[in-house]
N, C-alpha and C. Protein backbone atom coordinates (compact mmCIF):
# COMPACT_ATOMS: atom_id res chain seq x y z
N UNK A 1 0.84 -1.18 0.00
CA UNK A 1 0.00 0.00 0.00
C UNK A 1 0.89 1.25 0.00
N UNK A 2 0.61 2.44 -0.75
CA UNK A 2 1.25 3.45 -0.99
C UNK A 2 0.73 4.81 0.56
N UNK A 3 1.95 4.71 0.58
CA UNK A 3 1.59 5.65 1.89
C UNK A 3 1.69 7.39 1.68
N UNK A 4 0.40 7.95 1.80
CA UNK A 4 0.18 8.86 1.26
C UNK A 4 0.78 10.20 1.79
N UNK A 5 1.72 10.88 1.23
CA UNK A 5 2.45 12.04 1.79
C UNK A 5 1.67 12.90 3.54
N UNK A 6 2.60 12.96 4.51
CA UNK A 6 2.02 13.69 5.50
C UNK A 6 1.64 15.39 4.92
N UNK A 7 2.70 15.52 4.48
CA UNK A 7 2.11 17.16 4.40
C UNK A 7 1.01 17.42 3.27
N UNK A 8 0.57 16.42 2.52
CA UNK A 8 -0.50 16.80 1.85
C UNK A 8 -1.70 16.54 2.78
N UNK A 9 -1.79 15.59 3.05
CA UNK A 9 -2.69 15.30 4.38
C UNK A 9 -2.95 16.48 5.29
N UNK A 10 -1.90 17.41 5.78
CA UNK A 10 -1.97 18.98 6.65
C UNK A 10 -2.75 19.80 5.77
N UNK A 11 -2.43 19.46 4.56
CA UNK A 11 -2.80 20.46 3.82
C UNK A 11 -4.18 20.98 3.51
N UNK A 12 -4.07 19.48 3.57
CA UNK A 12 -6.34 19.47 2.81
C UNK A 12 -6.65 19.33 4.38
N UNK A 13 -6.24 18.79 5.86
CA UNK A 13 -6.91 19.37 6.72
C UNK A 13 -7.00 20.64 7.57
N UNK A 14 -5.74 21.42 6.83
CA UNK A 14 -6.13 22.92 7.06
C UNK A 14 -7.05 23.79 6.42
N UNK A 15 -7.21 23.22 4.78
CA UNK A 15 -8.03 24.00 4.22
C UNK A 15 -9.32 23.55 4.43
N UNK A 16 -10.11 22.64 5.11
CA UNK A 16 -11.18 22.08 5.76
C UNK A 16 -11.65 22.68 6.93
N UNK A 17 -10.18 22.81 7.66
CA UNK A 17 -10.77 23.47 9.09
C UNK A 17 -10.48 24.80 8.80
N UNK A 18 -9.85 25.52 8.32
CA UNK A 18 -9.89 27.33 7.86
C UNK A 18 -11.39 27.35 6.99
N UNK A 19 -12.30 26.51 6.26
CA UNK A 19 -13.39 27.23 6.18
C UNK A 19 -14.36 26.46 6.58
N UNK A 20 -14.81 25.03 7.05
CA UNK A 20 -15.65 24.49 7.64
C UNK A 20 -15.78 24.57 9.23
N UNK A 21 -14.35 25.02 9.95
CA UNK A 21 -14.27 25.33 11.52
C UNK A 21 -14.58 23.90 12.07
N UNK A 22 -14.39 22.58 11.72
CA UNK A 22 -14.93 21.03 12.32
C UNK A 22 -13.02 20.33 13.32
N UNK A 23 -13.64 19.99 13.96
CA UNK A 23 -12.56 19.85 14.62
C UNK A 23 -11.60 18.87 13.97
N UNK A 24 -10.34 18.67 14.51
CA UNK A 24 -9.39 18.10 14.03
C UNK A 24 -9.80 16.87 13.62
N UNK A 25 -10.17 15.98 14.70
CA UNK A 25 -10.30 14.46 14.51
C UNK A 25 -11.47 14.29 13.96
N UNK A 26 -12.13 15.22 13.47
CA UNK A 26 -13.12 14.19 12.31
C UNK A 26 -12.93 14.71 11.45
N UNK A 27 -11.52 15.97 11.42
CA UNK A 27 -11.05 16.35 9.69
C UNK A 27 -10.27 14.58 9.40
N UNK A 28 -9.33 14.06 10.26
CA UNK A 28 -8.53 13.17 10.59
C UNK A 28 -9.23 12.07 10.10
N UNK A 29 -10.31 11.84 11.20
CA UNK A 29 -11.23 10.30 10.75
C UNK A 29 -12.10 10.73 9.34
N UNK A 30 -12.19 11.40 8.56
CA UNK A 30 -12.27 11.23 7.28
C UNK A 30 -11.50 10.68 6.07
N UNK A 31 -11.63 9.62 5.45
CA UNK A 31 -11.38 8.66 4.14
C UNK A 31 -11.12 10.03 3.13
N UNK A 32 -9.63 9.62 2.84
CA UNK A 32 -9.11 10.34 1.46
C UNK A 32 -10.15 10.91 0.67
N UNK A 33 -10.60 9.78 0.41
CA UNK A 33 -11.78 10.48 -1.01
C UNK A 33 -12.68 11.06 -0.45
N UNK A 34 -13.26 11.01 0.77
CA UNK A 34 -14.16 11.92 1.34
C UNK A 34 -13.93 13.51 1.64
N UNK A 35 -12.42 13.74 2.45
CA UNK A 35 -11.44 15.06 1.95
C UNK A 35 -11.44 15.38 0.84
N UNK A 36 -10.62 14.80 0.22
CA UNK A 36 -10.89 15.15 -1.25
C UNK A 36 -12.15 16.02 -1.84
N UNK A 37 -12.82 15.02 -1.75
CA UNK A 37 -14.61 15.63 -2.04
C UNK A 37 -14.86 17.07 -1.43
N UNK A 38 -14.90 17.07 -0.45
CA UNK A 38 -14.88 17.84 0.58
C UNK A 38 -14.25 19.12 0.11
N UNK A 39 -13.03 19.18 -0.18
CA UNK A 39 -11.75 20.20 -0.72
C UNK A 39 -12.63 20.76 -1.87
N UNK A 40 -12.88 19.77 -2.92
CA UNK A 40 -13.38 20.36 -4.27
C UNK A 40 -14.61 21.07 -4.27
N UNK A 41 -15.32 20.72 -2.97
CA UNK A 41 -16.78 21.24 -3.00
C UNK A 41 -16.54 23.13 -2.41
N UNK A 42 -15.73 22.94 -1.25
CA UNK A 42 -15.48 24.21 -0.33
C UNK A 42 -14.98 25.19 -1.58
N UNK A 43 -13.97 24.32 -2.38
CA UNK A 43 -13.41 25.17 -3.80
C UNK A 43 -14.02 26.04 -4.37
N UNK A 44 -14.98 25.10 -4.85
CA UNK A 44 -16.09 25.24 -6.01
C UNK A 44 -17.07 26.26 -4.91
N UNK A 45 -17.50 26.38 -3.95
CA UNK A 45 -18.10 27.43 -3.19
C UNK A 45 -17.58 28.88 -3.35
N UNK A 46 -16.18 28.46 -2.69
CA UNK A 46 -15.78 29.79 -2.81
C UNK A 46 -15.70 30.35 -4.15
N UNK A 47 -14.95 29.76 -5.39
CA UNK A 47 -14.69 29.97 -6.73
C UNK A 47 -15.91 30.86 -6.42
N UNK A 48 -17.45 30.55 -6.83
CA UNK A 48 -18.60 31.41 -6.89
C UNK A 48 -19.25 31.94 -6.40
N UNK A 49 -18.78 32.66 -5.16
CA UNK A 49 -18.99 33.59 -4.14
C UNK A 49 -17.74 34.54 -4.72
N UNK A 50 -16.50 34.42 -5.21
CA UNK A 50 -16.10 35.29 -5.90
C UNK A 50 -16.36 35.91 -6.91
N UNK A 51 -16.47 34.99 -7.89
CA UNK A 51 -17.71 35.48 -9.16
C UNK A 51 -18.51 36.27 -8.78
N UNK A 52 -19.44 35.88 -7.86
CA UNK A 52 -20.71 37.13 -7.65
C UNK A 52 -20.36 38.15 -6.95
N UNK A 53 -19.30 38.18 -5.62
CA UNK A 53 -18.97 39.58 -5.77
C UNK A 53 -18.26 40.45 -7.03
N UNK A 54 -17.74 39.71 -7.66
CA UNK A 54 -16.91 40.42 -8.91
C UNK A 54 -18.23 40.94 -9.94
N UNK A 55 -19.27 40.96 -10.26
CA UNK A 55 -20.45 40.68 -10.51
C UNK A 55 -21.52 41.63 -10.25
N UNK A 56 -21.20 41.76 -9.03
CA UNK A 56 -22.17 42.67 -8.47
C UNK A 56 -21.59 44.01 -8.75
């Protein structure tokens, strides 16, 4: 099994807890692909909350 880099792991659970505010250990006890998911969705939020202020 490929053991998946620590600091990417910090990475996507900082950018989880800087805009969801959920505590560490259930950024932690979340499955890769569930982070993952998670990352792309908060993305894709913000991406178009920028748009519409740019917009307005």
């Amino acid at each position: 099994m490929k053991r998946y880099p620590e600091s990417a792991l910090w990475d996507e659970v900082a950018f989880l807890a800087y805009h969801l505010h959920w505590p560490l250990s259930e950024l932690l006890d979340l499955a890769h692909r569930d982070r993952v998911r998670m990352i792309n969705i908060v993305a894709e939020l913000n991406r178009r909350s920028i748009e519409n202020l740019r917009d307005a």
